[in-house]
Protein backbone atom coordinates (compact mmCIF):
# COMPACT_ATOMS: atom_id res chain seq x y z
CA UNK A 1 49.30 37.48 -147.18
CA UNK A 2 47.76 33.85 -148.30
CA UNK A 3 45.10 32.31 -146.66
CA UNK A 4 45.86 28.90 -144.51
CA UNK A 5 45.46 26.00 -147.20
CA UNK A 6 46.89 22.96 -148.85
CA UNK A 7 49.38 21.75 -145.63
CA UNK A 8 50.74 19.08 -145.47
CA UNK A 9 50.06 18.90 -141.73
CA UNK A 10 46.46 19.15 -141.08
CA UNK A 11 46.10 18.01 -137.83
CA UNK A 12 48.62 20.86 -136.84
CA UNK A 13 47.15 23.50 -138.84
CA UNK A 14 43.95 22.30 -137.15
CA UNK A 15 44.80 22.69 -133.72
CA UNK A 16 46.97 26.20 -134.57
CA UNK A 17 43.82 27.64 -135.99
CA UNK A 18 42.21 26.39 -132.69
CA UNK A 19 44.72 28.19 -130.77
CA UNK A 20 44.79 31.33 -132.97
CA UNK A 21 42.86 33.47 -135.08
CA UNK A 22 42.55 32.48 -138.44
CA UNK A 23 42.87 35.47 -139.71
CA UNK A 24 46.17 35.72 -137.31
CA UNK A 25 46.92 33.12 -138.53
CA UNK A 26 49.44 32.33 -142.32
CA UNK A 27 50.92 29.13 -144.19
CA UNK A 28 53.92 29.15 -146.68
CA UNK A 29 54.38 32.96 -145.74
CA UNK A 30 56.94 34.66 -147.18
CA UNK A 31 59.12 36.49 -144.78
CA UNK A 32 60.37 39.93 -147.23
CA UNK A 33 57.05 40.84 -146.45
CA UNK A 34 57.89 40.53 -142.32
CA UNK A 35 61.61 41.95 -142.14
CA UNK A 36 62.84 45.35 -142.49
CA UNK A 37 65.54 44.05 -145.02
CA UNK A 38 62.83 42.80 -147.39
CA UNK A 39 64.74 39.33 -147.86
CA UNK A 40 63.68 36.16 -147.22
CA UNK A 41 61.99 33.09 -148.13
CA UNK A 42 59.19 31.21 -146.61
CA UNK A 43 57.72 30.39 -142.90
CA UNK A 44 55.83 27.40 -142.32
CA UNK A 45 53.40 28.71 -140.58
CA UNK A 46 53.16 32.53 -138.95
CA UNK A 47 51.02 33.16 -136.33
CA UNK A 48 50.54 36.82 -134.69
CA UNK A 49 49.40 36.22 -131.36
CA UNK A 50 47.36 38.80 -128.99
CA UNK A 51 48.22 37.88 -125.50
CA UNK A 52 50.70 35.96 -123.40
CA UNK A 53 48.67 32.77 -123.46
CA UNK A 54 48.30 32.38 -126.97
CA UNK A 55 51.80 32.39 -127.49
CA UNK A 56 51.98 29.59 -124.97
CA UNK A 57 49.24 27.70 -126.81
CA UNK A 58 51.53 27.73 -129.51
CA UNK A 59 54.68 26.17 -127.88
CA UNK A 60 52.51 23.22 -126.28
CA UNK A 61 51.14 22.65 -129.49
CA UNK A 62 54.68 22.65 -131.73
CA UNK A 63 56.18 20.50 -128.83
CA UNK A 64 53.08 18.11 -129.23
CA UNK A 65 54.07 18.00 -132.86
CA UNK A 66 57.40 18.47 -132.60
CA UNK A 67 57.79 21.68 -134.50
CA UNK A 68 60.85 24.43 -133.50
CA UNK A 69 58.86 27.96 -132.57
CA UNK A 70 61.04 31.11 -133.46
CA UNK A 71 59.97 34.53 -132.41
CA UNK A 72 60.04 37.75 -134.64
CA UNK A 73 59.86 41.20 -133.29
CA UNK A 74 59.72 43.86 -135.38
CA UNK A 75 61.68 42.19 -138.24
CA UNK A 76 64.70 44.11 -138.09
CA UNK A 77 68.20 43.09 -136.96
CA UNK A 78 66.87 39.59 -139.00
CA UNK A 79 68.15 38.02 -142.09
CA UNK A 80 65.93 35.55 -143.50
CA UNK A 81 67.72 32.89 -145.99
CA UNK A 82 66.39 32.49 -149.14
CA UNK A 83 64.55 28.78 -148.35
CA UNK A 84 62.96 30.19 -145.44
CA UNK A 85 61.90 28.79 -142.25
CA UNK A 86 61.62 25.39 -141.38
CA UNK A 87 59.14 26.37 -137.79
CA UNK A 88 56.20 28.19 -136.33
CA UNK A 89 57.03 31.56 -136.51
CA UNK A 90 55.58 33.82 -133.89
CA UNK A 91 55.63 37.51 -134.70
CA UNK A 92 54.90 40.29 -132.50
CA UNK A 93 52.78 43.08 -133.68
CA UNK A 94 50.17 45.70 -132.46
CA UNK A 95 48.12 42.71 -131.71
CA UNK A 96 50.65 42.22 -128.30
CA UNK A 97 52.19 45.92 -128.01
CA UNK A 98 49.76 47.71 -125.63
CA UNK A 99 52.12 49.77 -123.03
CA UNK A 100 50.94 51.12 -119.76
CA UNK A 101 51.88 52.95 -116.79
CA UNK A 102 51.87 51.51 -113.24
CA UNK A 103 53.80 54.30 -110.82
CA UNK A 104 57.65 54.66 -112.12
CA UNK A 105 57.35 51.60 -114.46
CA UNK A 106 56.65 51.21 -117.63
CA UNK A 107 54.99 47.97 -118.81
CA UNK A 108 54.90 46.92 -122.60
CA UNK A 109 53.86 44.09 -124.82
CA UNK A 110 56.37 42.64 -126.82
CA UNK A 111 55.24 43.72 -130.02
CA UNK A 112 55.39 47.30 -128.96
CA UNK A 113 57.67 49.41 -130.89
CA UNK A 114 61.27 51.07 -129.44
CA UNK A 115 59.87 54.28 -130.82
CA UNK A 116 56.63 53.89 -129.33
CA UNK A 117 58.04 52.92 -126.13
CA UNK A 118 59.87 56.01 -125.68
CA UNK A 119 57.27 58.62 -126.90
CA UNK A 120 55.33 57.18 -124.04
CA UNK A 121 57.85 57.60 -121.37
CA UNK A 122 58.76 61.19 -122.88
CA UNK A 123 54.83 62.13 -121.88
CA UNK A 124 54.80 60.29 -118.87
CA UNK A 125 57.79 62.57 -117.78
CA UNK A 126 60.27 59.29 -117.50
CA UNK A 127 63.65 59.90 -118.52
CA UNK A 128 65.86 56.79 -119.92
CA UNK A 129 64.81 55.57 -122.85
CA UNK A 130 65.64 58.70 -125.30
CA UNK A 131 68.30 56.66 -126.73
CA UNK A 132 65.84 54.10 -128.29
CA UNK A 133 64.31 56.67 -130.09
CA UNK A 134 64.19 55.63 -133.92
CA UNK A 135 65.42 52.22 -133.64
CA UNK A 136 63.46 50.16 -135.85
CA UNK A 137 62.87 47.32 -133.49
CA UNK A 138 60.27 45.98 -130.75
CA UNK A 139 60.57 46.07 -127.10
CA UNK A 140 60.77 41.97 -127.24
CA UNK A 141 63.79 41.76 -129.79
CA UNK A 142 65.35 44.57 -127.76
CA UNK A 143 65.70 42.55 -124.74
CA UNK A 144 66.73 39.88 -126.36
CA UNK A 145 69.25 41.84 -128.61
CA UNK A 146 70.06 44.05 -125.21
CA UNK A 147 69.51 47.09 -127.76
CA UNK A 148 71.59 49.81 -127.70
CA UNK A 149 72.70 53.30 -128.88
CA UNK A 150 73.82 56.83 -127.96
CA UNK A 151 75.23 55.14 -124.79
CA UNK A 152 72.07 53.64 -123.63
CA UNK A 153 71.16 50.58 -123.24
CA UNK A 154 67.93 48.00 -122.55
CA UNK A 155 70.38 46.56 -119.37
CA UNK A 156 69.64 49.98 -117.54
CA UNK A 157 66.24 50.11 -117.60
CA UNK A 158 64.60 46.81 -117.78
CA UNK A 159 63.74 44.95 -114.84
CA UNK A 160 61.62 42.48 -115.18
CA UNK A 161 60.30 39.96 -118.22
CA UNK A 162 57.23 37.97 -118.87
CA UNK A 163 58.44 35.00 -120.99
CA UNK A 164 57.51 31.59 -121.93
CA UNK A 165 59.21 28.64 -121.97
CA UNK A 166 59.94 25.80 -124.78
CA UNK A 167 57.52 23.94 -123.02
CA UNK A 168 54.64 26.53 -122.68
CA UNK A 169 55.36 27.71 -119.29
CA UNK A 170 54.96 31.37 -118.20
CA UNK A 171 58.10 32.46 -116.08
CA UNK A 172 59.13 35.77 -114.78
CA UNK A 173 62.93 36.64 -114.96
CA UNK A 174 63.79 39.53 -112.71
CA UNK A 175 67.29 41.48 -112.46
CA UNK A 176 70.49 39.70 -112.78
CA UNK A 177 68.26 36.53 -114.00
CA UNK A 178 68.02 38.43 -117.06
CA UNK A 179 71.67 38.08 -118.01
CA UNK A 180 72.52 41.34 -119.80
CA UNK A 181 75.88 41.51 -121.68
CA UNK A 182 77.04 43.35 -124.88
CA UNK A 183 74.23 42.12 -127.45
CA UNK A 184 72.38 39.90 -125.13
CA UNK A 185 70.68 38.36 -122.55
CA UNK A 186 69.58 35.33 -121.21
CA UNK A 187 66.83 34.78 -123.98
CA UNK A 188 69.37 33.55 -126.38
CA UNK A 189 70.54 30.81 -124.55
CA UNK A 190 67.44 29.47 -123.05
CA UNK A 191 65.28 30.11 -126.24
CA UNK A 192 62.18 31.70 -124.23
CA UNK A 193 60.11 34.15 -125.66
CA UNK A 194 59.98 37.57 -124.59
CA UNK A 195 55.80 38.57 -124.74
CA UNK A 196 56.24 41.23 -121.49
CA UNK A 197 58.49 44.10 -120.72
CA UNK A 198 58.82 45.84 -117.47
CA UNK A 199 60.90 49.26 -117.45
CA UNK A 200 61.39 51.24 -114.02
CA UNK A 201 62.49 54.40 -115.32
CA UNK A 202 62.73 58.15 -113.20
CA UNK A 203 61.38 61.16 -113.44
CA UNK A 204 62.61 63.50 -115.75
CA UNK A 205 62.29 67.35 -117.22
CA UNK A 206 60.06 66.75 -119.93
CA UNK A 207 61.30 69.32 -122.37
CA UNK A 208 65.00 67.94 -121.96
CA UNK A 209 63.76 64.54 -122.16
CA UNK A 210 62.16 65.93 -125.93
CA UNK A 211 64.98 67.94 -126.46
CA UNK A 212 67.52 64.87 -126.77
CA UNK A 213 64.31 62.87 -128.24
CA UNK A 214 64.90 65.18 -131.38
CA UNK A 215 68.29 65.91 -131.02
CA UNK A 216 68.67 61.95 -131.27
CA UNK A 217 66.10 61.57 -134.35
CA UNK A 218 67.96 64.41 -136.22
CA UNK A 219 70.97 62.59 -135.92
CA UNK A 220 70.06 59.47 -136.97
CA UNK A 221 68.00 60.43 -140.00
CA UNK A 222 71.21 62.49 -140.91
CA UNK A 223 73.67 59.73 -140.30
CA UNK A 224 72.00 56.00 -141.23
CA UNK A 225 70.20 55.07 -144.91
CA UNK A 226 66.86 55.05 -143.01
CA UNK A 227 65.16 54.96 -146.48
CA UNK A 228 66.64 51.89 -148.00
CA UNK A 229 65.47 48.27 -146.87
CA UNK A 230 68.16 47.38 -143.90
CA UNK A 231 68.40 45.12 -140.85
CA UNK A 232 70.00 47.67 -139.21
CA UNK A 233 74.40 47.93 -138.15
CA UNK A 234 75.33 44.76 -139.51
CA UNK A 235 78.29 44.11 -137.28
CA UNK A 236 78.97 44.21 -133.94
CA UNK A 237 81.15 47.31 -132.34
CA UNK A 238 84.85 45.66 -132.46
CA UNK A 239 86.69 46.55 -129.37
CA UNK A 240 88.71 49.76 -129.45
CA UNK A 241 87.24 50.34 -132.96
CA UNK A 242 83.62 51.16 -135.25
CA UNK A 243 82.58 48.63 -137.24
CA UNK A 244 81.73 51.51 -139.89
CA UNK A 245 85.18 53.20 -139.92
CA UNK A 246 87.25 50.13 -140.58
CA UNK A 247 84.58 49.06 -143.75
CA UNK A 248 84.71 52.49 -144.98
CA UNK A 249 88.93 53.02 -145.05
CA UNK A 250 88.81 49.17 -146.62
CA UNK A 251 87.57 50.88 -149.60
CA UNK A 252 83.90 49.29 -149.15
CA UNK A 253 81.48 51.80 -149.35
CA UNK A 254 79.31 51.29 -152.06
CA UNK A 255 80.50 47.98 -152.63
CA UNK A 256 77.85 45.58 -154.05
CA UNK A 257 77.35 42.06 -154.59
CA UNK A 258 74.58 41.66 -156.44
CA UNK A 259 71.23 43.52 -154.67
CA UNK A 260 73.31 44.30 -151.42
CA UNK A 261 75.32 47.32 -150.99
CA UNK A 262 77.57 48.67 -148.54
CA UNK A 263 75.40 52.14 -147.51
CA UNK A 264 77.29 54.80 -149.05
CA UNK A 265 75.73 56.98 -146.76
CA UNK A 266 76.77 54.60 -143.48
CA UNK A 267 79.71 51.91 -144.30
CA UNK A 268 78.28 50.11 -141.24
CA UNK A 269 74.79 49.63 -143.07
CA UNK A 270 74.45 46.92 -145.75
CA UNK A 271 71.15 47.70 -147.49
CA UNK A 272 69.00 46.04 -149.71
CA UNK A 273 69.66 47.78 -153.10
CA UNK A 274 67.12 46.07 -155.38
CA UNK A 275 65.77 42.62 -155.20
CA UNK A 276 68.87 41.28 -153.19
CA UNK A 277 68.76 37.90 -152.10
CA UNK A 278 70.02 36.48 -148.38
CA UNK A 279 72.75 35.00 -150.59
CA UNK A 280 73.56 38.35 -151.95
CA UNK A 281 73.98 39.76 -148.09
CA UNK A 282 75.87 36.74 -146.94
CA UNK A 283 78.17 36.60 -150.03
CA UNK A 284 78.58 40.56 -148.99
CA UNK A 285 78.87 40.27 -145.39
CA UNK A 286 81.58 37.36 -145.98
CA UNK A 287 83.77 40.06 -148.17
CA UNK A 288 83.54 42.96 -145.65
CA UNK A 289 84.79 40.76 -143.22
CA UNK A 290 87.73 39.62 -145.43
CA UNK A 291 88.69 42.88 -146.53
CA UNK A 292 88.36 44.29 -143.46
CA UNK A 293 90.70 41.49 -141.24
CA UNK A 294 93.15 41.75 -144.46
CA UNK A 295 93.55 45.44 -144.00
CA UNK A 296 93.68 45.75 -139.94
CA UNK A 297 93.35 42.42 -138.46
CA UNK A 298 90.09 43.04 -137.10
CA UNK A 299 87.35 40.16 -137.05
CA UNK A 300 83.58 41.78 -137.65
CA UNK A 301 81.48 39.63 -136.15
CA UNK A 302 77.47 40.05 -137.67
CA UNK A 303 75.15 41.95 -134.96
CA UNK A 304 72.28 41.14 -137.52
CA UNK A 305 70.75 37.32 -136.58
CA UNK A 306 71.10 35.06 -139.93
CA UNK A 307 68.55 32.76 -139.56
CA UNK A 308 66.27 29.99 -142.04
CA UNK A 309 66.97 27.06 -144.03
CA UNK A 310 70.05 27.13 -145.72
């Protein structure tokens, strides 16, 4: 990563290093470097913040200036476009991802991994968050993505968030405030940012909790290109169908369009073959979805968030 030079915007930069870290701190960024697909162009500025108030810092300051602030998790489920980002990106990392136990709830930053998440549970002796097991994601894009898999979901055990507000405030959503549906949540209409995660979980048999732990990471390492640069399914389940089934009987697996392939291993995956470009994926994704609507008059509709300059 560069060191924070030659903006354009100095009084910003000045008051962002103010607010953050220096060394947290990044200009003209390039974000294959921050997303599990290896694509994308540059950020304007990144900043990895360490607590709840930093990140709030951030959105007084970018509404002072007048700057949009977009939050990054993990960097999966993300396609960056080729010009990059026109904002403050804020990323969570390790820097925000402590987790911690208080009774039957689980409390985690939002930088905190899925995996991480549910190792801790499994030795607390919580059962419900096996399925998130191997997901390549971060507690705070999982509540905003409402996460899923093996029938589990972030809607079941979540209760409470810590987020904060275009206009720096820190607000609690609890329950049915959250807005849970297939894929979402409330955080993707109101454009908070998740920093805090609250799970209320139960008590479990520990062994059966690592049983299905392994039984879950065997399967996916069997079943998904885990080794190639991804953002994860690219399309959303279609109702009464799999997103992977219909791309595979169009004929598509292993179809390429340029860098980006259709995972010959998982039709549902595309994967970054070699130096593909966010063009690449799009021009990709665009064909899947034609093929796929010509064959069985199904619309795919992208589960993976295409965002950047276009």
């Amino acid at each position: 990563m560069q060191n924070v030079k030659n903006v354009t915007n100095d009084d910003l930069l000045e008051k962002l290093q103010i607010a953050i870290d220096p060394k947290r701190l990044f200009v003209n960024e390039p974000m294959a470097k921050h997303t599990t697909f290896k694509i994308g162009g540059p950020a304007d500025f990144l900043v990895f913040p360490a607590s709840v108030d930093e990140v709030a810092a951030v959105f007084k300051i970018a509404k002072e200036y007048g700057v949009p602030v977009m939050a990054l998790g993990n960097g999966s489920n993300i396609l960056v476009r080729d010009k990059g980002i026109r904002a403050i990106v804020v990323k969570f990392s390790e820097a925000l991802g402590e987790i911690r136990q208080d009774g039957q709830t689980i409390i985690a930053g939002a930088g905190a991994t899925l995996t991480d998440v549910s190792r801790f549970a499994a030795k607390c002796g919580f059962t419900g968050m096996e399925f998130a097991i191997g997901i390549p994601g971060s507690i705070g894009g999982a509540v905003f993505m409402n996460a899923g898999a093996y029938d589990g979901e972030m809607s079941r055990v979540v209760s409470a968030v810590t987020a904060v507000r275009q206009d720096g405030r820190i607000e609690r959503f609890e329950g049915e405030a959250i807005q849970f549906g297939y894929r979402n949540s409330v955080f993707q209409q109101n454009s908070s940012i998740v920093c805090e995660v609250e799970m209320s979980l139960i008590s479990g048999n520990a062994e059966a909790v690592k049983a299905k732990m392994s039984e879950y990471t065997v399967s996916r390492e069997a079943k998904q290109p885990l080794e190639m640069p991804s953002a994860g399914s690219t399309f959303k389940r279609p109702p009464g169908y799999y997103a992977g089934t219909l791309i595979e009987q169009s004929g598509l697996k292993g179809y390429s369009v340029g860098g980006a392939q259709v995972s010959e291993k998982h039709a549902g995956f595309v994967i970054n073959a070699g130096n593909a470009t966010a063009a690449d994926v799009l021009a990709l994704i665009s064909e899947i979805q034609r093929r796929v609507f010509e064959k069985f008059g199904v619309e795919l509709h992208p589960e993976v968030r295409i965002i950047g300059e276009e």
